[in-house]
Protein backbone atom coordinates (compact mmCIF):
# COMPACT_ATOMS: atom_id res chain seq x y z
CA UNK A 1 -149.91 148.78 -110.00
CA UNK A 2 -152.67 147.60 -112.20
CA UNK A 3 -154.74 145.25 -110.35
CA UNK A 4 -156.84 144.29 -113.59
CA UNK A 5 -153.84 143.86 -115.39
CA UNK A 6 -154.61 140.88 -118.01
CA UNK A 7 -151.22 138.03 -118.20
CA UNK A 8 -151.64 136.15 -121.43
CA UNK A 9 -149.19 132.84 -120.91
CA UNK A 10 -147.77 132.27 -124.42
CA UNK A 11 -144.99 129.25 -123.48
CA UNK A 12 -145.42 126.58 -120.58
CA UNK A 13 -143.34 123.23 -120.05
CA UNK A 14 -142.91 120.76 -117.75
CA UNK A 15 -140.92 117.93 -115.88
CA UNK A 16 -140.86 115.35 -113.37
CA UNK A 17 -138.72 113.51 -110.73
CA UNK A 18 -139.21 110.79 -109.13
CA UNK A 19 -138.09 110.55 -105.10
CA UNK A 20 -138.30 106.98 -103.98
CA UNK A 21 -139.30 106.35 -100.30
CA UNK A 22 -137.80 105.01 -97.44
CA UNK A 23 -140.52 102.26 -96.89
CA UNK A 24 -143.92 101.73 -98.60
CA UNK A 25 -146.31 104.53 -97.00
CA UNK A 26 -149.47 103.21 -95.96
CA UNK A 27 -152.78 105.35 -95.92
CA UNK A 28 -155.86 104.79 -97.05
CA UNK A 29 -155.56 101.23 -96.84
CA UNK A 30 -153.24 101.03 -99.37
CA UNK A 31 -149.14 101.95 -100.28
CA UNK A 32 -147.45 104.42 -102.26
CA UNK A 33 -143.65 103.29 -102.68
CA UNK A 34 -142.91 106.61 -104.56
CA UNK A 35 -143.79 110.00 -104.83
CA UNK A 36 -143.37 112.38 -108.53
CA UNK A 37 -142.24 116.18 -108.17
CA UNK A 38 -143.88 117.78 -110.84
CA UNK A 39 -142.06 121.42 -112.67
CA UNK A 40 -144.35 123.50 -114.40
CA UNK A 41 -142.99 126.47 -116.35
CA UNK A 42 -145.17 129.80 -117.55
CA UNK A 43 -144.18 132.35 -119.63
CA UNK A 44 -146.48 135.06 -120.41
CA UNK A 45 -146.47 137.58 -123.25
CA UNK A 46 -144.49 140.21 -120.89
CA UNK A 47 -141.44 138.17 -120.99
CA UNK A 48 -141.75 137.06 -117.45
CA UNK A 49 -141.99 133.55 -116.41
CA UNK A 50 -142.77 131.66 -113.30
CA UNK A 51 -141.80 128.23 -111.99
CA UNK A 52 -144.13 126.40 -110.27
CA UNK A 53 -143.83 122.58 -107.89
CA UNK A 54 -145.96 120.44 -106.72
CA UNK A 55 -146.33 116.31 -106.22
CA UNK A 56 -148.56 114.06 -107.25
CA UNK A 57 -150.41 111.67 -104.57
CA UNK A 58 -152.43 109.70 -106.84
CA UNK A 59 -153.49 107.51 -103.47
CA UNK A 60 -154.75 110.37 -102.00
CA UNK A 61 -156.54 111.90 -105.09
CA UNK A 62 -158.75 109.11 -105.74
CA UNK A 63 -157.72 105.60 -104.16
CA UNK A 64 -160.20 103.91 -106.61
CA UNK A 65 -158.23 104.97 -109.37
CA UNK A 66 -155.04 103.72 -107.34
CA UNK A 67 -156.19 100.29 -106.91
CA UNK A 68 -157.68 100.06 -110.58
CA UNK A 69 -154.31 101.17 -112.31
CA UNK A 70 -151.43 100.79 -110.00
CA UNK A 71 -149.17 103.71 -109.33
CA UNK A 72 -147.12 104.15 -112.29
CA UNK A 73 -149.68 104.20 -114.35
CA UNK A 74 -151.89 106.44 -112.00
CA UNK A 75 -148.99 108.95 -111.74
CA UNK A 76 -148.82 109.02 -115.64
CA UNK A 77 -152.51 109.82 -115.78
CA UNK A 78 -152.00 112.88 -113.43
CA UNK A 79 -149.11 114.37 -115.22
CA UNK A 80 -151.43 114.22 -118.78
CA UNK A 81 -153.78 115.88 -116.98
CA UNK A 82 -151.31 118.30 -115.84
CA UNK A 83 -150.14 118.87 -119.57
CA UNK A 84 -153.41 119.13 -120.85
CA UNK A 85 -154.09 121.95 -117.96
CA UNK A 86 -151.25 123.57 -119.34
CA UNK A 87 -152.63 123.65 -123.24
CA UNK A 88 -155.27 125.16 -122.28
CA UNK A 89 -153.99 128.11 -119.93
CA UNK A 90 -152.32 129.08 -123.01
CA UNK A 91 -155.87 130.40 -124.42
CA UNK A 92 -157.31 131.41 -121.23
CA UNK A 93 -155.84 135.19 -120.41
CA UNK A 94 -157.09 135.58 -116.70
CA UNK A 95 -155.97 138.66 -114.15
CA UNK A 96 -155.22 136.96 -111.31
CA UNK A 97 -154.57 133.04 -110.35
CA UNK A 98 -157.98 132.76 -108.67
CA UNK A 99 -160.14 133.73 -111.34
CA UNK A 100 -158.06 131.35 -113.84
CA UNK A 101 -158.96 128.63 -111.54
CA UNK A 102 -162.38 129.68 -111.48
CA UNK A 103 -162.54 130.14 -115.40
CA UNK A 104 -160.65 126.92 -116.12
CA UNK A 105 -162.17 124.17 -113.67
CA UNK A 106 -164.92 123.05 -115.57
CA UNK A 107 -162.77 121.86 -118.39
CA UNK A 108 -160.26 120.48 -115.94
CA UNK A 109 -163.03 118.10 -114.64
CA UNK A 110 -163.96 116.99 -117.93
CA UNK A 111 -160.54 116.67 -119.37
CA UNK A 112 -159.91 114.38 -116.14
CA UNK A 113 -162.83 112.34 -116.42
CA UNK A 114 -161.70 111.73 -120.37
CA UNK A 115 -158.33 110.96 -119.40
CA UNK A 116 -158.50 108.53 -117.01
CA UNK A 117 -161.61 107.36 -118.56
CA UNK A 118 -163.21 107.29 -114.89
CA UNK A 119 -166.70 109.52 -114.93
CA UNK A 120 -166.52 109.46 -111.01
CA UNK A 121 -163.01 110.89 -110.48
CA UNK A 122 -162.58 112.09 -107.50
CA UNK A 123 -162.26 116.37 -107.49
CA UNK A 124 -159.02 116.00 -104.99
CA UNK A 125 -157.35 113.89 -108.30
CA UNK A 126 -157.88 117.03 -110.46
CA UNK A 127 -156.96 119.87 -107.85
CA UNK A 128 -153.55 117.75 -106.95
CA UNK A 129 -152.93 117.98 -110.69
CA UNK A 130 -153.33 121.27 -110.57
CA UNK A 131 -151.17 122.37 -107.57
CA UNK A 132 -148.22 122.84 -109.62
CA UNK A 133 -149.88 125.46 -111.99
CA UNK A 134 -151.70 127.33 -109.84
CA UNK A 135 -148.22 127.98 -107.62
CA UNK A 136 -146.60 129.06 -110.84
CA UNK A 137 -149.69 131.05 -111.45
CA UNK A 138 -149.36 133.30 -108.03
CA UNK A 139 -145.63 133.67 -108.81
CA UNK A 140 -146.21 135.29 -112.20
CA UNK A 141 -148.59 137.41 -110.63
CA UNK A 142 -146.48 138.58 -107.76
CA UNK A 143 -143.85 139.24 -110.94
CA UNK A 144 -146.03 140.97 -113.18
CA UNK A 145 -146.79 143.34 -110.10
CA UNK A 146 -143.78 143.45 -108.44
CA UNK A 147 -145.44 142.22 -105.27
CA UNK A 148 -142.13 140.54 -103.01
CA UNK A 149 -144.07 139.17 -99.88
CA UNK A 150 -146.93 136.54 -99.15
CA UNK A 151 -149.06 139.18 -97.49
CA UNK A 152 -149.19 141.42 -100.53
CA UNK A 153 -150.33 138.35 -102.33
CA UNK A 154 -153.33 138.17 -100.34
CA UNK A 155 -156.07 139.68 -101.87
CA UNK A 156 -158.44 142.06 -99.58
CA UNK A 157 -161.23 139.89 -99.35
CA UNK A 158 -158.94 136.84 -97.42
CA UNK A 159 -156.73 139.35 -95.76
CA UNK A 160 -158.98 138.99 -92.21
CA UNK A 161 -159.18 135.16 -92.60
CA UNK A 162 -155.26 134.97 -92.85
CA UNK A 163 -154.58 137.61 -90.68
CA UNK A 164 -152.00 135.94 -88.02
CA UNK A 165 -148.60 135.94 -87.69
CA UNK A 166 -147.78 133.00 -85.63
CA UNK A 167 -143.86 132.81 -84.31
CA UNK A 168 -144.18 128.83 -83.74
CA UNK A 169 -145.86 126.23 -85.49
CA UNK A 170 -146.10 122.98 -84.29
CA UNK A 171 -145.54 120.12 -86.03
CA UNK A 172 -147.45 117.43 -86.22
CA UNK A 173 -145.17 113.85 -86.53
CA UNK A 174 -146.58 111.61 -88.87
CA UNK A 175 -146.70 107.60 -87.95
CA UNK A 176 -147.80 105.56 -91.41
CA UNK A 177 -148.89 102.01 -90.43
CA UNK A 178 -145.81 100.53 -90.45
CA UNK A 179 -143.63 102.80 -88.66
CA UNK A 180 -141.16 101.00 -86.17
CA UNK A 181 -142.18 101.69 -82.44
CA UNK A 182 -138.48 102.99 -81.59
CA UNK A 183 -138.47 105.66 -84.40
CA UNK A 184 -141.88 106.79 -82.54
CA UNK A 185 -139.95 107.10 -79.55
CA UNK A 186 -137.10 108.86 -81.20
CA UNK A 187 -139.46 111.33 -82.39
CA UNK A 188 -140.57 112.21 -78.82
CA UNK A 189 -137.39 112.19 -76.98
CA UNK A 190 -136.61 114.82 -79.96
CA UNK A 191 -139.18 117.05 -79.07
CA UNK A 192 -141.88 116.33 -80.85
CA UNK A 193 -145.50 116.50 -79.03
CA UNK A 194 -147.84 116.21 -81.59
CA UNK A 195 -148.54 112.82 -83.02
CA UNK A 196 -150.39 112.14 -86.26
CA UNK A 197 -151.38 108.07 -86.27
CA UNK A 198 -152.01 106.97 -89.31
CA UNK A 199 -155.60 104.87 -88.85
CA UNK A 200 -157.83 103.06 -91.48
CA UNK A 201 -155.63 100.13 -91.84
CA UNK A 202 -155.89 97.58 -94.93
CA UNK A 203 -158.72 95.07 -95.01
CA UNK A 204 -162.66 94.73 -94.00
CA UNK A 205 -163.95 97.31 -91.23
CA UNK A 206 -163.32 95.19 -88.58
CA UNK A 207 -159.87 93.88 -89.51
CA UNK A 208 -159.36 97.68 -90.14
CA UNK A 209 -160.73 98.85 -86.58
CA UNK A 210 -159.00 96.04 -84.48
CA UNK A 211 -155.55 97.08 -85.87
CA UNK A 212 -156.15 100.54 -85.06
CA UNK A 213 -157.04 99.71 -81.67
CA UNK A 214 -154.12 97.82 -81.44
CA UNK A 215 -151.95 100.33 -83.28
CA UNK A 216 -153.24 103.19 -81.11
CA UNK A 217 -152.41 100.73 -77.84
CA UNK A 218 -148.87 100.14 -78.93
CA UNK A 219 -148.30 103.94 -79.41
CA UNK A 220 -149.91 104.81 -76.45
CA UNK A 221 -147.99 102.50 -74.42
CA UNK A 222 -144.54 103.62 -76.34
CA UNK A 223 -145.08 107.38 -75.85
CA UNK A 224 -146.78 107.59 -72.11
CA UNK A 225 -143.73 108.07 -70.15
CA UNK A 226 -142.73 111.47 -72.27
CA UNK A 227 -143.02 115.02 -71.56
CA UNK A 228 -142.98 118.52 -73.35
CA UNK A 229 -143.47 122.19 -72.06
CA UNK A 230 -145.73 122.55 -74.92
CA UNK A 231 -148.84 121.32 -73.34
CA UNK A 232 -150.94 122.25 -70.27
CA UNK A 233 -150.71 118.95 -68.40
CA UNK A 234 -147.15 118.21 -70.03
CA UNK A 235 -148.46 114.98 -71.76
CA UNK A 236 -147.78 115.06 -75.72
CA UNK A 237 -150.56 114.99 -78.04
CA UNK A 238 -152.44 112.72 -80.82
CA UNK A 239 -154.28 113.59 -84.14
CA UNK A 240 -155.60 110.68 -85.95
CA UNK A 241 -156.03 110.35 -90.12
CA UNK A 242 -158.31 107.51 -91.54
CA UNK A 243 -158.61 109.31 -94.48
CA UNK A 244 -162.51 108.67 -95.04
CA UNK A 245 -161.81 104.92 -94.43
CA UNK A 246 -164.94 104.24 -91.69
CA UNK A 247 -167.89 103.59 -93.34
CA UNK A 248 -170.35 104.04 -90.26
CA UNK A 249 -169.93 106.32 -87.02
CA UNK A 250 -170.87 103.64 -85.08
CA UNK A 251 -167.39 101.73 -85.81
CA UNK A 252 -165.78 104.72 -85.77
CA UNK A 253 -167.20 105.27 -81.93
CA UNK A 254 -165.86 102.05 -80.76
CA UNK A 255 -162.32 103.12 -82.13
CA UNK A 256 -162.91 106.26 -79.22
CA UNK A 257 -164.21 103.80 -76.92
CA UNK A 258 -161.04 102.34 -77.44
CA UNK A 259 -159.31 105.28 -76.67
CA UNK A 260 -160.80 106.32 -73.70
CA UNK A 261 -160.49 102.76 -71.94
CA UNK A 262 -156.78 102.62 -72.54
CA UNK A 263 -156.31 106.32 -71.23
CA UNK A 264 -155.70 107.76 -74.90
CA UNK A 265 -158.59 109.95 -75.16
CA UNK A 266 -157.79 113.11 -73.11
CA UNK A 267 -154.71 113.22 -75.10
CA UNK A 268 -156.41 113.17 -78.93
CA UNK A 269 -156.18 116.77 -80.36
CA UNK A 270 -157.82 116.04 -83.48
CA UNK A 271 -159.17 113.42 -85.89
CA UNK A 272 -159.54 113.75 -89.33
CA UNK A 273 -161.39 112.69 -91.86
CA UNK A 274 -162.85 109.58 -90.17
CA UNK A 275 -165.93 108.72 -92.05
CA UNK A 276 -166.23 108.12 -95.79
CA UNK A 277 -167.52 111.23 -97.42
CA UNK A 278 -170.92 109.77 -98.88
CA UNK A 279 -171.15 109.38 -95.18
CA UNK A 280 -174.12 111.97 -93.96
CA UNK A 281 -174.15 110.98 -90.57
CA UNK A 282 -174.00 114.33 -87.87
CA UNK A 283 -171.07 114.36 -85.49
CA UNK A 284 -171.85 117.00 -83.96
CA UNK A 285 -172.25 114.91 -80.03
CA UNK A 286 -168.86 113.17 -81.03
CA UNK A 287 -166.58 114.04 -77.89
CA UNK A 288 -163.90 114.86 -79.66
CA UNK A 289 -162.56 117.52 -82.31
CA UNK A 290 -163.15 116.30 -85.67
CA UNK A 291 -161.38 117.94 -88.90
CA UNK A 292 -162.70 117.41 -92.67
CA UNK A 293 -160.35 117.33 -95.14
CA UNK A 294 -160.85 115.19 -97.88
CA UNK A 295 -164.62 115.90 -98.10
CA UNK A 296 -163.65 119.59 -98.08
CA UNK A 297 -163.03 120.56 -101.84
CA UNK A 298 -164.59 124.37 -101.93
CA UNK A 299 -165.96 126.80 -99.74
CA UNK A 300 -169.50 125.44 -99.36
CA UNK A 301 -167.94 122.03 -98.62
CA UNK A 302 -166.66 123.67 -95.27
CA UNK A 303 -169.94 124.93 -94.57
CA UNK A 304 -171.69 121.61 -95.13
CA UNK A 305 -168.94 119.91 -92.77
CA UNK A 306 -169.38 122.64 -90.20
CA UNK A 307 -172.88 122.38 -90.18
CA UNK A 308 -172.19 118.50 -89.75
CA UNK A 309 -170.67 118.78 -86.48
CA UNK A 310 -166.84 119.07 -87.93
CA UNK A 311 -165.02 121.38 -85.49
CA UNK A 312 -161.82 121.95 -87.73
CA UNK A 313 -160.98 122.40 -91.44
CA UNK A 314 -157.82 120.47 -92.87
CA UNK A 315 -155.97 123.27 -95.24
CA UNK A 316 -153.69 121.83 -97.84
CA UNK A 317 -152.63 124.08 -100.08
CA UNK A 318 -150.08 121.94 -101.09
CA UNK A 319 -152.97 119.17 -102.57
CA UNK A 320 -155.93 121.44 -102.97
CA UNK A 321 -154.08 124.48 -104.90
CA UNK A 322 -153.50 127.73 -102.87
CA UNK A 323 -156.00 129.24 -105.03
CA UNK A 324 -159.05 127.19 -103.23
CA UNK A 325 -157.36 126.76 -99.85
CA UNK A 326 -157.81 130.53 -99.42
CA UNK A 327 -161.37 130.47 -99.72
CA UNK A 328 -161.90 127.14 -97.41
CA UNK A 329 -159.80 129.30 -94.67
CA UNK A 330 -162.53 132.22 -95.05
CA UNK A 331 -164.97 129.78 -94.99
CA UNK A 332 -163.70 129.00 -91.97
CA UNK A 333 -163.12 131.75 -90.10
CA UNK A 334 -166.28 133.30 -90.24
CA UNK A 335 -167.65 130.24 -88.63
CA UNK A 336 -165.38 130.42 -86.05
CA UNK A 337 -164.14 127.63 -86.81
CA UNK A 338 -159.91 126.55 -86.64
CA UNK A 339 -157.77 125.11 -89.53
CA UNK A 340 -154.89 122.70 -89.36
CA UNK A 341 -152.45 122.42 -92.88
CA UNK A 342 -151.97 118.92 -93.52
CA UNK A 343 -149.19 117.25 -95.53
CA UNK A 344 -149.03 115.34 -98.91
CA UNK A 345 -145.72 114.30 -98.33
CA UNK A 346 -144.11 117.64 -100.42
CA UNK A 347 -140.43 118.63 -100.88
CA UNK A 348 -138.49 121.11 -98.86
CA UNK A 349 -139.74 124.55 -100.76
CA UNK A 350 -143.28 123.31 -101.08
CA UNK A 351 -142.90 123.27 -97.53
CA UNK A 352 -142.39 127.11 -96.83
CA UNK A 353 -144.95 127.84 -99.40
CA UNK A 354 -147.31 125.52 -96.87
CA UNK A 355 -145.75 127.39 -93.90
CA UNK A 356 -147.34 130.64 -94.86
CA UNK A 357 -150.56 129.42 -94.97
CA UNK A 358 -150.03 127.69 -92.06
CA UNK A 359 -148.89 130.39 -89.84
CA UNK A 360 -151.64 133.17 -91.06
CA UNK A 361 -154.99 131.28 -89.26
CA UNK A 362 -155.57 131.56 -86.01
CA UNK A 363 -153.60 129.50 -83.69
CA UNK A 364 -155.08 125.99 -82.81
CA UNK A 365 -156.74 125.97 -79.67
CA UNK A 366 -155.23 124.00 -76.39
CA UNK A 367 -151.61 124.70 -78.07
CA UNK A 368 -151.49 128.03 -78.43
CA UNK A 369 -149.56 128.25 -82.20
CA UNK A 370 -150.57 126.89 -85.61
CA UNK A 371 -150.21 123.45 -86.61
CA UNK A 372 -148.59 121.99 -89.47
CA UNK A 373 -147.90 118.37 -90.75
CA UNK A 374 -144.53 117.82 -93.02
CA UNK A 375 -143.68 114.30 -93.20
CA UNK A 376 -140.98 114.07 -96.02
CA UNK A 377 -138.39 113.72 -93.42
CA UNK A 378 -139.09 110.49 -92.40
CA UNK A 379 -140.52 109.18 -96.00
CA UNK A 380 -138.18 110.44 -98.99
CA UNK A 381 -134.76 108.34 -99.37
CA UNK A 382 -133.26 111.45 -100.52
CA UNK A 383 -134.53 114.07 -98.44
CA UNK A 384 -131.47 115.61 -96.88
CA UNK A 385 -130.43 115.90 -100.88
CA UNK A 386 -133.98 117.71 -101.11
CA UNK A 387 -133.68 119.87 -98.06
CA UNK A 388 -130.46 121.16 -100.67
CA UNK A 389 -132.72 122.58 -103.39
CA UNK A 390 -134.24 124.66 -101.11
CA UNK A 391 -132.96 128.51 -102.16
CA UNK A 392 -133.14 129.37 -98.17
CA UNK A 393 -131.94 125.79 -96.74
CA UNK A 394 -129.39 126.84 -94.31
CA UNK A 395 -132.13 129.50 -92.37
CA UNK A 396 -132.90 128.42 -88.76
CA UNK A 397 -137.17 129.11 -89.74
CA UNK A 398 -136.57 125.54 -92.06
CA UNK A 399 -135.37 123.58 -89.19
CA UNK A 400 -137.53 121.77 -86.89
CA UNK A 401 -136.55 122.06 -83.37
CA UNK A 402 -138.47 120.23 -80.62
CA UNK A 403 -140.78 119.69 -82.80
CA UNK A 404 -142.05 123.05 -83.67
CA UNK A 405 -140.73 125.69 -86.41
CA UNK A 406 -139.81 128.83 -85.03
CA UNK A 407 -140.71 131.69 -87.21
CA UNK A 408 -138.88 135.17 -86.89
CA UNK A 409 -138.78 138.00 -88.75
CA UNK A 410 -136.44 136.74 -91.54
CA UNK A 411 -139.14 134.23 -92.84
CA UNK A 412 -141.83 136.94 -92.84
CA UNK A 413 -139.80 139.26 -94.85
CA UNK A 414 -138.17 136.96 -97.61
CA UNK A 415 -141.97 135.17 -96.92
CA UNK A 416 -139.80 131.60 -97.12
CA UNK A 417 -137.73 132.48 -99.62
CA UNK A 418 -141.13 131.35 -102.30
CA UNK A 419 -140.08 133.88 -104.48
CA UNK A 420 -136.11 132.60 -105.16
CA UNK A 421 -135.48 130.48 -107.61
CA UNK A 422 -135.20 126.80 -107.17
CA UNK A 423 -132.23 126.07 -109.38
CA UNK A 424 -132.34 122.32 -108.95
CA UNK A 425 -136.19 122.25 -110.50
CA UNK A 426 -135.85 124.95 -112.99
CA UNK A 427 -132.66 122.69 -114.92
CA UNK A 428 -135.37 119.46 -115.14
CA UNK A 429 -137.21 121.97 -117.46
């Protein structure tokens, strides 16, 4: 196999779909009422082409931009960025989907900035319109070398950091602000022990902070009485997403004040992404595990958070490209330091591709198996139509049972099915 071998992409295209959800999703402080799947085609000069997926979560790629020009019009600013990415790929020869990431960035940024004619865009905007490329990218590389599994896609120097090969991944439940108590409850007599609350609700900080107190009380109170085999003390578990929405720590300590008065605390796994990233403040005496995601866009941004007192990294190579998710993991594992993957609300195959990200860190500690958030399920009208698409839908490793994905060796060997073709995506094109 020639390692150096140089793919020159001579044809792209692209498409999108849009997949309507079940209520408006609230994070942020804000809504999304819709979510575009985005198809990205290359071709290179060897005859062999690649489809790649993603979706675009214009909320969570800069909120300013969100609020300024709505979400139709925020989506349509992605996807131009997306096909301006794509123009110029097709004069950028590169040997491997890293180093076109690497040799292609700066442009992206100021094609972005132009675009949206916004000189602070936020870096997560660009990355999530790159997603889509950057999966298609890997897949024409595995094809141009004949590579058929996830692990030979690794390259040596992130082989240690993604080393594991977890047989369960838990998954974390995901409850947006205006979730119905019941379907909380539903989750848990299902199985489910991990519970991602959805904090940073709409308004000033203190509107925001008393309904999350409130919030967290009302889930506390619904889930108290329920029970898994997952945990040591058999009580199910809480992570906690403002998505950079507290300005100061101090407010942000009175929310785990909160907590602890009401008998939450013991029972909070992980928080991420409290503070607002211009934030400097250290956490490092904050009782608590706290994850940076958002803040995290490279490498050195997980060693500033680490050094800040952050005691997890938020992966999501389904928002932040595989490409640079690799390199936050290594980042993180030298510092000893666990990772979570976190959602952006993706469809069924973008799910897998997550899933062996997910299960190569190092479990998360006081669980004992990775962790994972997927949260199309209870968002996406059509998501059992979705779950269809998916070239490997009917094998048990895509089925969530009790909460947790159980991973044998049939998903390590087809690697979750990545490399089949989606049929459904590949006729938008």
């Amino acid at each position: 196999m020639e390692k150096d071998r140089t793919i020159q992409i001579i044809e792209t295209d692209s498409a999108f779909e849009i997949e309507k959800l079940i209520r408006p999703f609230g994070f942020k402080g804000a809504y999304l009422t819709e979510l575009w799947q985005i198809v990205t085609k290359l071709r290179a000069s060897s005859s062999l082409e690649s489809i790649g997926l993603s979706n675009q979560s214009i909320l969570y790629g800069d909120a300013d931009l969100f609020v300024k020009y709505g979400e139709t019009k925020g989506n349509a600013l992605m996807y131009a960025l997306t096909n301006s990415t794509l123009n110029l790929i097709k004069e950028t020869p590169f040997t491997h989907p890293i180093s076109l990431q690497e040799k292609i960035f700066p442009d992206l940024i100021s094609n972005g900035k132009s675009i949206t004619n916004k000189a602070d865009l936020h870096i997560n905007f660009i990355l999530n319109s790159y997603v889509g490329i950057d999966h298609a990218a890997w897949l024409l590389f595995a094809a141009e070398h004949g590579l058929e599994t996830f692990d030979a896609l690794i390259p040596a120097p992130y082989q240690s950091a993604l080393s594991s090969k977890s047989d369960r991944l838990a998954v974390m439940f995901q409850i947006p602000y205006g979730m119905p108590l019941e379907q909380i409850k539903e989750a848990a007599q299902s199985g489910y022990f991990v519970f991602k609350i959805k904090t940073g609700y709409p308004g000033d900080q203190q509107t925001m902070l008393q309904h999350d107190q409130e919030r967290l009380t009302q889930i506390h109170q619904a889930l108290q009485a329920y029970r898994t085999p997952h945990t040591k003390d058999g009580k199910v578990l809480y992570t906690m997403d403002a998505n950079g929405r507290y300005e100061k720590k101090e407010t942000f300590l009175k929310y785990l004040q909160h907590a602890e008065s009401i008998g939450a605390a013991k029972q909070i796994l992980l928080y991420e992404e409290p503070l607002m990233e211009s934030n400097e403040e250290d956490i490092s005496d904050v009782p608590i595990r706290i994850g940076a995601d958002e803040s995290v866009h490279d490498e050195q941004g997980a060693i500033v958070a680490i050094q800040k007192g952050y005691r997890a990294i938020i992966l999501k190579g389904i928002a932040k490209t595989l490409s640079m998710s690799i390199k936050i993991a290594k980042a993180a594992w030298e510092k000893g330091i666990p990772c979570a993957c976190s959602d952006l609300t993706v469809n069924p195959i973008l799910v897998d591709w997550h899933k062996n990200l997910a299960c190569r860190v190092l479990p998360f500690p006081d669980i004992g198996m990775g962790l994972i958030e997927t949260n199309g399920d209870v968002n996406y009208i059509n998501w059992e139509k979705m779950c269809t698409y998916h070239p490997k839908n009917n094998a048990n490793w895509t089925k969530i049972k009790q909460g947790v994905f159980y991973l044998n060796e049939d998903f390590y060997a087809t690697s979750g099915g990545i490399f089949e073709s989606a049929e459904h995506y590949s006729s938008l094109l």
